[in-house]
N, C-alpha and C. Protein backbone atom coordinates (compact mmCIF):
# COMPACT_ATOMS: atom_id res chain seq x y z
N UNK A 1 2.04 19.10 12.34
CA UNK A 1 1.72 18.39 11.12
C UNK A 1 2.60 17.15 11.02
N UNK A 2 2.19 16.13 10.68
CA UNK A 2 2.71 14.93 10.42
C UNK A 2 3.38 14.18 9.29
N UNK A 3 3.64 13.63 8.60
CA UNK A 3 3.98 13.09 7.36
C UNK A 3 3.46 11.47 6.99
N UNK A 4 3.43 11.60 5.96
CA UNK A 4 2.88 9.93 5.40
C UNK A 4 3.99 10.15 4.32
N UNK A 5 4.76 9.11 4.60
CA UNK A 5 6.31 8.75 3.77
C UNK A 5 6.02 7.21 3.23
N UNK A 6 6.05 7.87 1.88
CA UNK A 6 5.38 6.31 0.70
C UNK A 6 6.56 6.01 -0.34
N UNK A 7 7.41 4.59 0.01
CA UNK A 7 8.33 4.32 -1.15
C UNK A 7 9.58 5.32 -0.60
N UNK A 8 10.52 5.56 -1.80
CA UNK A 8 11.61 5.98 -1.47
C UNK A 8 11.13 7.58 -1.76
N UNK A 9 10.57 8.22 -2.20
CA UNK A 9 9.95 9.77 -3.08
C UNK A 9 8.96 10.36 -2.50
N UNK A 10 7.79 9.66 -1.77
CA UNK A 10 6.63 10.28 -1.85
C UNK A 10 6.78 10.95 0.13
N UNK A 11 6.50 12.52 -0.05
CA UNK A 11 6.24 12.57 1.32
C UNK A 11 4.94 13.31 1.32
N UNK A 12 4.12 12.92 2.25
CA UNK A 12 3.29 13.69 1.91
C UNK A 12 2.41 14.48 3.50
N UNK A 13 2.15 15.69 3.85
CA UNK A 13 1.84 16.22 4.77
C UNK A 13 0.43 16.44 5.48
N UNK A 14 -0.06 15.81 6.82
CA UNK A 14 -0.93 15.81 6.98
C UNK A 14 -1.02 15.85 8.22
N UNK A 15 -2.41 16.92 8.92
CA UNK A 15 -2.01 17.04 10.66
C UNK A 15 -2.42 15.73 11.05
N UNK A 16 -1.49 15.95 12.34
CA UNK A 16 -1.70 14.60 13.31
C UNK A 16 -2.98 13.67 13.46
N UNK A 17 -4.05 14.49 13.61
CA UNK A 17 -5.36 13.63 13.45
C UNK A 17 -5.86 13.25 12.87
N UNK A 18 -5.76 13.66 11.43
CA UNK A 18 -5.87 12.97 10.12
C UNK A 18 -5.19 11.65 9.97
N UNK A 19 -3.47 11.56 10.01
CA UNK A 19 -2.14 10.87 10.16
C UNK A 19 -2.96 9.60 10.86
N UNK A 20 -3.25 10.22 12.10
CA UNK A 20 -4.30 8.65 12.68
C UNK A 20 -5.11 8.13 12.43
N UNK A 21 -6.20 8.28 11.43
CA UNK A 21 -7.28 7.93 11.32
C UNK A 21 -6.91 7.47 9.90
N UNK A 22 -6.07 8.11 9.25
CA UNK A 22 -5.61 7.17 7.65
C UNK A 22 -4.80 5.77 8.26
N UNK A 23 -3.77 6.37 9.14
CA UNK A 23 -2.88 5.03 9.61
C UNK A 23 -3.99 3.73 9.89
N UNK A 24 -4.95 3.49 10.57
CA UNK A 24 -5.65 2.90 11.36
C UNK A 24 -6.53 1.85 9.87
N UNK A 25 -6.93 2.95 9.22
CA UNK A 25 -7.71 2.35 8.03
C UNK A 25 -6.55 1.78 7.19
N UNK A 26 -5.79 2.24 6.57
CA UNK A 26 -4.66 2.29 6.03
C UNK A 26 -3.92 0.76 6.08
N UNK A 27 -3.38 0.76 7.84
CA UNK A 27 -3.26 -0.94 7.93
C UNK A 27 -3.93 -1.62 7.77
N UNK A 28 -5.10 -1.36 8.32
CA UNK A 28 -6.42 -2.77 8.67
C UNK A 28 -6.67 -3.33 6.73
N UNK A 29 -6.24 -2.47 6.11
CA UNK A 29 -6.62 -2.54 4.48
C UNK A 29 -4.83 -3.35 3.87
N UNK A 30 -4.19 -3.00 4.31
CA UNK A 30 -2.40 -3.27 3.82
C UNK A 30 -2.24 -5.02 4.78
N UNK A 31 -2.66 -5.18 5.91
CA UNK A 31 -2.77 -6.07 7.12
C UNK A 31 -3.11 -7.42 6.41
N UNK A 32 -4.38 -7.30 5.38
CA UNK A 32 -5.24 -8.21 4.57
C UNK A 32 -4.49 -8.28 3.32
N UNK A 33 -3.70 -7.71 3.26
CA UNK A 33 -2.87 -7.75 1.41
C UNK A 33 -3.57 -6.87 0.33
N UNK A 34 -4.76 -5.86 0.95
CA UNK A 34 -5.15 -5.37 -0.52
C UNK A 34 -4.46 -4.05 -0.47
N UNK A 35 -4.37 -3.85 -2.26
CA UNK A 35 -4.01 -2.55 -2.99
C UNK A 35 -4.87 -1.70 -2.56
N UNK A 36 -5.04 -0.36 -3.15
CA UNK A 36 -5.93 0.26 -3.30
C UNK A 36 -5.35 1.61 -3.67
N UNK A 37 -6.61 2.58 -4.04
CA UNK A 37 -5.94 3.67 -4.17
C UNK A 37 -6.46 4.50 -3.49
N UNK A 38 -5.74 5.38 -2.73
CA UNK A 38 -5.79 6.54 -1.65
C UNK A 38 -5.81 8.31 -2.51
N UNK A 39 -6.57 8.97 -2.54
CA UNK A 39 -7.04 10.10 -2.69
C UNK A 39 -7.24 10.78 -1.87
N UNK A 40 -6.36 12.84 -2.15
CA UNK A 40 -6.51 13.62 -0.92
C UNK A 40 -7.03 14.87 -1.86
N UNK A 41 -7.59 15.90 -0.97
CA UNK A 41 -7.42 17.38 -1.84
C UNK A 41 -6.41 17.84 -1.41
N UNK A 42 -5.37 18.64 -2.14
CA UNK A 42 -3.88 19.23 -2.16
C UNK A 42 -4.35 20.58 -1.60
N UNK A 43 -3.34 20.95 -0.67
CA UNK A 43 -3.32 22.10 0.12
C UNK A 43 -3.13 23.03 -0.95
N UNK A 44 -3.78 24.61 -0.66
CA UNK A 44 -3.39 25.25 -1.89
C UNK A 44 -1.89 26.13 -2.05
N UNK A 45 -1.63 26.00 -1.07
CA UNK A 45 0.12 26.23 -1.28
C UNK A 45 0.48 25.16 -2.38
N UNK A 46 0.16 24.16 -2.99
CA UNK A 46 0.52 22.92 -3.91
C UNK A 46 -0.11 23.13 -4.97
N UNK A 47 -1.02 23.78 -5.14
CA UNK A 47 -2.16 23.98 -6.65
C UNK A 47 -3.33 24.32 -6.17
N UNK A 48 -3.78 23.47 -4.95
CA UNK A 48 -5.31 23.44 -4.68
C UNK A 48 -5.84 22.31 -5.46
N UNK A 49 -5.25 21.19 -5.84
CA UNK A 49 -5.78 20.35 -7.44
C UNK A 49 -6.13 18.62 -6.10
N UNK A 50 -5.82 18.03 -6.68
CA UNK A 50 -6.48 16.58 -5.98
C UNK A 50 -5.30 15.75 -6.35
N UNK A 51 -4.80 14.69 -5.59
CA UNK A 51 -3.97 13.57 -5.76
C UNK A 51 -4.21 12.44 -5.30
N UNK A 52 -3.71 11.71 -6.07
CA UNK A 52 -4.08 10.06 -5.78
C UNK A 52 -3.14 9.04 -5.80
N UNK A 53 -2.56 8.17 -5.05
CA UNK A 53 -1.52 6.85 -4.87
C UNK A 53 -2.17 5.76 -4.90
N UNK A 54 -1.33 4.39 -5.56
CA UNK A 54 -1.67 3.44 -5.50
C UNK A 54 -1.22 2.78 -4.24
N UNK A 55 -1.71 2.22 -2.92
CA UNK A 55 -1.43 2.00 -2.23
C UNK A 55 -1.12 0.12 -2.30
N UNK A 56 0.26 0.11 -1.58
CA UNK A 56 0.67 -1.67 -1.73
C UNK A 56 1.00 -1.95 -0.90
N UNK A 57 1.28 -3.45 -0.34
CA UNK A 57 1.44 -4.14 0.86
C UNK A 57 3.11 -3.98 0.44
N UNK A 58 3.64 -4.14 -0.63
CA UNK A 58 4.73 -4.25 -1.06
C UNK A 58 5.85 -2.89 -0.90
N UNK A 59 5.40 -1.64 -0.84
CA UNK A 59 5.73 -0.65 -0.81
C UNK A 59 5.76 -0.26 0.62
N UNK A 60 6.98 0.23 1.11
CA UNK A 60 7.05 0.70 2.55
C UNK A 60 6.75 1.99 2.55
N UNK A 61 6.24 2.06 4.30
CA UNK A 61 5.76 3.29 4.31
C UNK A 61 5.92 3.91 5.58
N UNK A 62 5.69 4.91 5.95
CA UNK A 62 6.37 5.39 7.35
C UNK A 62 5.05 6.61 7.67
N UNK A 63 4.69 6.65 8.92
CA UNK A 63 3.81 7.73 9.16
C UNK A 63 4.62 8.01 10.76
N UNK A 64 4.56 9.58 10.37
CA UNK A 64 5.78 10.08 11.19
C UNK A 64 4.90 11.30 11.99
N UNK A 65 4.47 11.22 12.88
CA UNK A 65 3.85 12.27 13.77
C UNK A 65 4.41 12.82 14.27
N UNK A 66 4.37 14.65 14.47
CA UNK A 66 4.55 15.84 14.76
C UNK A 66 4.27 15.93 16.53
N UNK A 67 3.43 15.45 16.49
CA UNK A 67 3.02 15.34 18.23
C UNK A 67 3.91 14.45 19.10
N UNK A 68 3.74 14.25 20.43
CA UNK A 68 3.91 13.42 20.91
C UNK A 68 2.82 12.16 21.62
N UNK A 69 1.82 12.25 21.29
CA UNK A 69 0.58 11.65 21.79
C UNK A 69 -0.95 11.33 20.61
N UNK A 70 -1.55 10.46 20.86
CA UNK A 70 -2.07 9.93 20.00
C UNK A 70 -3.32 10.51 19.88
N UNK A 71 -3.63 11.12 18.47
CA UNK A 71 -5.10 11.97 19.28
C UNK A 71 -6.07 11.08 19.40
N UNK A 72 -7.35 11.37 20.01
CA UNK A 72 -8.37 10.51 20.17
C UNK A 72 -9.18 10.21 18.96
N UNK A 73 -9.43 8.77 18.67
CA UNK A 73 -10.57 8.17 17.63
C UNK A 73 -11.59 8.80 17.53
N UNK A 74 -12.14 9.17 16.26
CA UNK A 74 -13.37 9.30 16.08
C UNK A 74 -13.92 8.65 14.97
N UNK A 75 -15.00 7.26 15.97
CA UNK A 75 -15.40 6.46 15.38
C UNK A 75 -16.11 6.54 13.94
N UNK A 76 -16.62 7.86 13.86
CA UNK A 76 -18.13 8.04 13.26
C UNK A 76 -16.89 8.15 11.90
N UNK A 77 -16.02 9.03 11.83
CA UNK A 77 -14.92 9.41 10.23
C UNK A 77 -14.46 8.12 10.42
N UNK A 78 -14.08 7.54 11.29
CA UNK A 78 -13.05 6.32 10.87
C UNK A 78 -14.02 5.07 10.23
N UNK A 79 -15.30 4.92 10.47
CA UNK A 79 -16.24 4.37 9.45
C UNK A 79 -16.31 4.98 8.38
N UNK A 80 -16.47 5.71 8.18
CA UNK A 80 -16.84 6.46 6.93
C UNK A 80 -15.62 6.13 5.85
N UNK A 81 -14.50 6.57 6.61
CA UNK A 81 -13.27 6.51 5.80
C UNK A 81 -12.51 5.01 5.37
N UNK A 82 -13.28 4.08 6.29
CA UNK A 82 -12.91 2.42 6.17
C UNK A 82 -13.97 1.95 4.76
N UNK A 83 -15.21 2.50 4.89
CA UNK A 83 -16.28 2.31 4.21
C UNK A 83 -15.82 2.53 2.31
N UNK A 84 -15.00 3.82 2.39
CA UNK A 84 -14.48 4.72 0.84
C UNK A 84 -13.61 3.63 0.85
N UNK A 85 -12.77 3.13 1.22
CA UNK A 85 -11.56 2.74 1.21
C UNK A 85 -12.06 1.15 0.50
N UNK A 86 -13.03 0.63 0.54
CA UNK A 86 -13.65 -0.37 0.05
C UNK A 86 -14.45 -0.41 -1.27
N UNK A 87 -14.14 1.08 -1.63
CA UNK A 87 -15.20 1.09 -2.80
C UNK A 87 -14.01 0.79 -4.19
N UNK A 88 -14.62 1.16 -5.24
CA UNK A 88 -13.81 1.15 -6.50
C UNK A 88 -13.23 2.08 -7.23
N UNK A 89 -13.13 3.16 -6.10
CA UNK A 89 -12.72 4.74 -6.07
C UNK A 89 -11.56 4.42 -5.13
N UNK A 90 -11.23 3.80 -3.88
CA UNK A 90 -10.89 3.70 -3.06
C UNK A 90 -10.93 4.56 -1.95
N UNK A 91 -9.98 4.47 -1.33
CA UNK A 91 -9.95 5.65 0.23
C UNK A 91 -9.83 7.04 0.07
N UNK A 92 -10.81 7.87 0.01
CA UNK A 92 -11.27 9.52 -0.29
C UNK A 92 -11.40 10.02 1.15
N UNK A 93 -9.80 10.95 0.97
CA UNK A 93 -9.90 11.43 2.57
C UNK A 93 -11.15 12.50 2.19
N UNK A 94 -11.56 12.41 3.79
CA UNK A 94 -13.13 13.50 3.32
C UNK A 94 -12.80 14.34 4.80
N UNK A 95 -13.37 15.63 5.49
CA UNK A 95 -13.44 16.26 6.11
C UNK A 95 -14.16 15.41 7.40
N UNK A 96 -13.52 15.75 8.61
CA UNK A 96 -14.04 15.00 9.61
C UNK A 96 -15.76 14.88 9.73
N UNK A 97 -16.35 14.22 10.22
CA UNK A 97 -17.98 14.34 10.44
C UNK A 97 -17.55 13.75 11.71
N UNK A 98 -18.96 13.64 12.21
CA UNK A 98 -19.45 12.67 13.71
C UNK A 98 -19.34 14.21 14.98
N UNK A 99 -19.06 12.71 16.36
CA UNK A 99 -19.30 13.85 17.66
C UNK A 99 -18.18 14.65 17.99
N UNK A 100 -17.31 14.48 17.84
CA UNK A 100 -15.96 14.92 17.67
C UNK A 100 -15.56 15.85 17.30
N UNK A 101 -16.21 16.09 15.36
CA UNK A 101 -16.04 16.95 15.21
C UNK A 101 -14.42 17.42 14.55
N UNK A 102 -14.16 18.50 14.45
CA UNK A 102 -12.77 18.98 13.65
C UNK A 102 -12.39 19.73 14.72
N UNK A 103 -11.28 19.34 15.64
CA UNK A 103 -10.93 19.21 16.56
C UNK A 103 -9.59 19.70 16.80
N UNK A 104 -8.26 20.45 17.39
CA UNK A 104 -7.26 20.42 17.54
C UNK A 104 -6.76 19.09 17.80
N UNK A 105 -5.46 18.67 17.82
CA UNK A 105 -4.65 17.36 18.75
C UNK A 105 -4.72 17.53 19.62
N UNK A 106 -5.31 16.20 20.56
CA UNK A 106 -5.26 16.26 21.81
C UNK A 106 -3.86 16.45 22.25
């Protein structure tokens, strides 16, 4: 499992293949200067409830992988998830789709 480390407070836990496919959208959206807000469902060790960050170019951030190797893209979620990330909801992590599939780390 990986971490997404937001600001000086926020850590927040997510496996490696996820970690990549937010990172990827994540910059390409921070890269251009926009805000936005990022939405996950909370593991139920945490509530089981939903959380949401305002994401800023201004705010540092650190994504810290558990692995040693990068898992492989899957194009079909990483559209999908570039696509949310543009709306007025913003970036709604959603469950993998496409050929790929929900997959271990490579």
């Amino acid at each position: 499992m990986g971490k997404l480390l937001y600001g000086p407070t926020i850590e927040i836990i997510f496996d490696d293949r996820v970690l990549a496919h937010l990172q990827l959208v994540i910059g390409a959206k921070l890269r251009r200067g926009e805000s936005f807000f990022f939405s996950w469902r909370d593991e139920q060790s945490v509530g089981d409830g939903r959380s949401t960050i305002w994401l800023d170019p201004a705010i540092p951030m650190v994504f810290r992988y558990n692995g040693g190797r990068m898992p492989k893209i899957n194009r079909e979620w990483l559209e999908l998830l570039t696509h949310s990330s543009n709306s007025a909801s913003g970036l709604q992590l959603t469950e993998e789709v496409g050929a790929l599939g929900k997959t271990s780390e490579e």
